[in-house]
Each structure stands twice: as structure tokens, then as C-alpha cells.
Protein backbone atom coordinates (compact mmCIF):
# COMPACT_ATOMS: atom_id res chain seq x y z
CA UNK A 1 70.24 45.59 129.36
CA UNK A 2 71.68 41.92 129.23
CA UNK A 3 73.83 42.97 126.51
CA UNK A 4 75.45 46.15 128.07
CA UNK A 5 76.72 44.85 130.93
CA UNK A 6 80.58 45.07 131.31
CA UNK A 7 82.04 42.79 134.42
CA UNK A 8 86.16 43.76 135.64
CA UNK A 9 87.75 41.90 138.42
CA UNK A 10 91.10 44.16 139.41
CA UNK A 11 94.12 41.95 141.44
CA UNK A 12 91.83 38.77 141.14
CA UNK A 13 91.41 36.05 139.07
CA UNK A 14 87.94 35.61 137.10
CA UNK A 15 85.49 33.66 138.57
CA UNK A 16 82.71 32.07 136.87
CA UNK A 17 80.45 31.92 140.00
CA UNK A 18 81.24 35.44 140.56
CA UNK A 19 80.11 36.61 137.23
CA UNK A 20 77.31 34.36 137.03
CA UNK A 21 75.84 35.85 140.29
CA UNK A 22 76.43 39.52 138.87
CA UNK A 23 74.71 38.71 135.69
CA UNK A 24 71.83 37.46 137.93
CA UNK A 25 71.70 40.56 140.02
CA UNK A 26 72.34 42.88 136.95
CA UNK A 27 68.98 41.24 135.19
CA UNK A 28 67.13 42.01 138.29
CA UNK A 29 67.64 45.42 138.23
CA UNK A 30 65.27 45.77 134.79
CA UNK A 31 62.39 45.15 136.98
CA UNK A 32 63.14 48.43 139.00
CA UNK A 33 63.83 50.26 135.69
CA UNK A 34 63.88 49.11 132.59
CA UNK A 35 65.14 51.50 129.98
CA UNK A 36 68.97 50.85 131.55
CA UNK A 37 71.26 51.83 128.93
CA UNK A 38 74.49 49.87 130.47
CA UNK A 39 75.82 48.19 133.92
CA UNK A 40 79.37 48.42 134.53
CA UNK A 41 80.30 46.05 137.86
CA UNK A 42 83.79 46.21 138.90
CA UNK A 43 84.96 43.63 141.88
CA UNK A 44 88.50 44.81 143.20
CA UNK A 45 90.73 43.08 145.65
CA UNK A 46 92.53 45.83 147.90
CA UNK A 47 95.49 44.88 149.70
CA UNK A 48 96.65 41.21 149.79
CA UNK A 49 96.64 41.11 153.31
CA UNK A 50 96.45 37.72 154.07
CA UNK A 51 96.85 37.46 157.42
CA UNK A 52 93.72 39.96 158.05
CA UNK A 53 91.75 38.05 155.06
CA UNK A 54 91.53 39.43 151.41
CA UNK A 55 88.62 42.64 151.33
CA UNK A 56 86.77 43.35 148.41
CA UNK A 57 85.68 46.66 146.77
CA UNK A 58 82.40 46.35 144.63
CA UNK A 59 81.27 49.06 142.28
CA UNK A 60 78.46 49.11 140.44
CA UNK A 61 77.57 52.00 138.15
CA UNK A 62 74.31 52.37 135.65
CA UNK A 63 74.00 54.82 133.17
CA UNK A 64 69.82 55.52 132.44
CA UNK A 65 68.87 58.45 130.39
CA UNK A 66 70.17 61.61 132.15
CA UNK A 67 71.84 60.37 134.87
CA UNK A 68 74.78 57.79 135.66
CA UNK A 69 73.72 56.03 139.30
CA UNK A 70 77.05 54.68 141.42
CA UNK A 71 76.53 52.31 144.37
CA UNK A 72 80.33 51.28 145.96
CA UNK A 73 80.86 48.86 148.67
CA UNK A 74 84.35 49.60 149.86
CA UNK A 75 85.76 48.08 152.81
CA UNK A 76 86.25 50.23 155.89
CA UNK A 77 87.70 50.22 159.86
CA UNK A 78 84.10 49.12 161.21
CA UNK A 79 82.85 46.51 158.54
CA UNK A 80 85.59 45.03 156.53
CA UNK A 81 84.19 43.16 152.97
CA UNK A 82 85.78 39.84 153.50
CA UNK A 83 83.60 38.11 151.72
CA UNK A 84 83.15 38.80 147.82
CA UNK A 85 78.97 37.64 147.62
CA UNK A 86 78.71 40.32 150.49
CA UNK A 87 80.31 43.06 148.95
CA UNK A 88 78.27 42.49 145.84
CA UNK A 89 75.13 41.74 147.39
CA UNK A 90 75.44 45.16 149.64
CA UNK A 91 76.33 47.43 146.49
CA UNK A 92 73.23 45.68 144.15
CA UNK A 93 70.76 46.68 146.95
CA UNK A 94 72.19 50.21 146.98
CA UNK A 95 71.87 50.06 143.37
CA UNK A 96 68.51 49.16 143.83
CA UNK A 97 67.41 51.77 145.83
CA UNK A 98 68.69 54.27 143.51
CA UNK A 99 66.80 52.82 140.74
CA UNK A 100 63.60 53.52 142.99
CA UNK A 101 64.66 56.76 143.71
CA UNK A 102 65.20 57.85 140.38
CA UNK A 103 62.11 56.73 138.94
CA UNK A 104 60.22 58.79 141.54
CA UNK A 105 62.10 61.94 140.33
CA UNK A 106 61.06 60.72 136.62
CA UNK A 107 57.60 60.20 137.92
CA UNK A 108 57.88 63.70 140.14
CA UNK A 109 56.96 61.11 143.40
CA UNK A 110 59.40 63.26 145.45
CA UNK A 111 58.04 63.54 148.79
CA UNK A 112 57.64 66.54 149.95
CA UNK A 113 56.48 68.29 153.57
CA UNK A 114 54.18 70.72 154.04
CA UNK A 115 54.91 73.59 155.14
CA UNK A 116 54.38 74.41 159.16
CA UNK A 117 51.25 75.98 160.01
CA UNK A 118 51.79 79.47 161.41
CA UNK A 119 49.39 81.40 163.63
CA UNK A 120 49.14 83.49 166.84
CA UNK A 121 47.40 82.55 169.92
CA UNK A 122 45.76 85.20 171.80
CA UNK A 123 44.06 84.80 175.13
């Protein structure tokens, strides 16, 4: 997967340590599932607002055979990204879990309930 990854930073400059921690995180994801075909990580800065701080958008999308997976960590009211590593960090875990997820629909690991007994009491 190393080689498929694409990294885009939209209304910031490129940073090294930036990228550097997204190829880290993007390696880590072979151990949940390793037949990723590409990682596409996008890191946005919405609205220059600097006297409310600068808040981040993070998007990571990976395509695996059948399916394209998209964790985003966009800013909202209650929990504003202010901080880049946090933004990332949040959307790789969701990433993450997605990864899990679909390799227990591959495996058909899908939990499912049983069905309610049924019955009639009589006295």
C-alpha cells in the first residue's frame, strides 16, 4: 500500500511533519487489512478565522476490493478541530474501525441476534 498513497493539503502549506505522521498512520492500517489497493488523505484548512484559531478537515478514503471506506473529521459547533494531529489522529481511528468492520463482512463475522423466543403461558 506504501506506494498508493496520495497526501493533499487544501489552503495550507505542506508540511513535512504532517505527511510524515500520515505516512506512519497510513502503513498501520496494512495490519488491519492488507490487500489495500490505495489511501487518499486529504488535510483541508476551512475558514482562516484567526481570531477563533485555524480548524482542520481530515479525510481519509481507502479503496479495498469492492468497496471504497471514507472516515472525515470535519470540524463542527461542539468540537472544533483546532489542532491538525487531532483531526488526523480522530479520522485514522475511524478508518480503522472500518477496516475491522469490513473484514468481518469478508469473513461473514457479522453479528447477528437471535431471534426472541416466543411462547404462551398458561396457568
Amino acid at each position: 500500500m506504501h506506494n498508493s498513497l496520495q497526501i493533499t493539503f487544501r489552503n495550507l502549506d505542506r508540511s513535512s511533519a504532517v505527511e510524515e505522521k500520515i505516512r506512519d498512520r497510513a502503513l498501520k492500517l496494512d495490519r488491519y487489512f492488507s490487500d489495500i489497493q490505495s489511501c487518499d488523505v486529504a488535510v483541508s484548512l476551512l475558514h482562516k478565522h484567526h481570531h477563533q484559531g485555524n480548524r482542520y478537515h481530515v479525510r481519509v478514503a481507502v479503496t479495498v476490493p469492492g468497496d471504497e471506506l471514507i472516515a472525515s473529521r470535519q470540524p463542527d459547533e461542539n468540537h472544533a478541530y483546532t489542532d491538525v494531529y487531532v483531526a488526523m489522529r480522530d479520522a485514522f481511528d475511524t478508518m480503522e474501525r472500518l477496516l475491522e468492520d469490513y473484514v468481518r463482512r469478508l469473513r461473514r463475522e457479522v453479528k447477528t441476534h437471535e431471534p426472541p423466543a416466543r411462547g404462551r403461558v398458561t396457568g
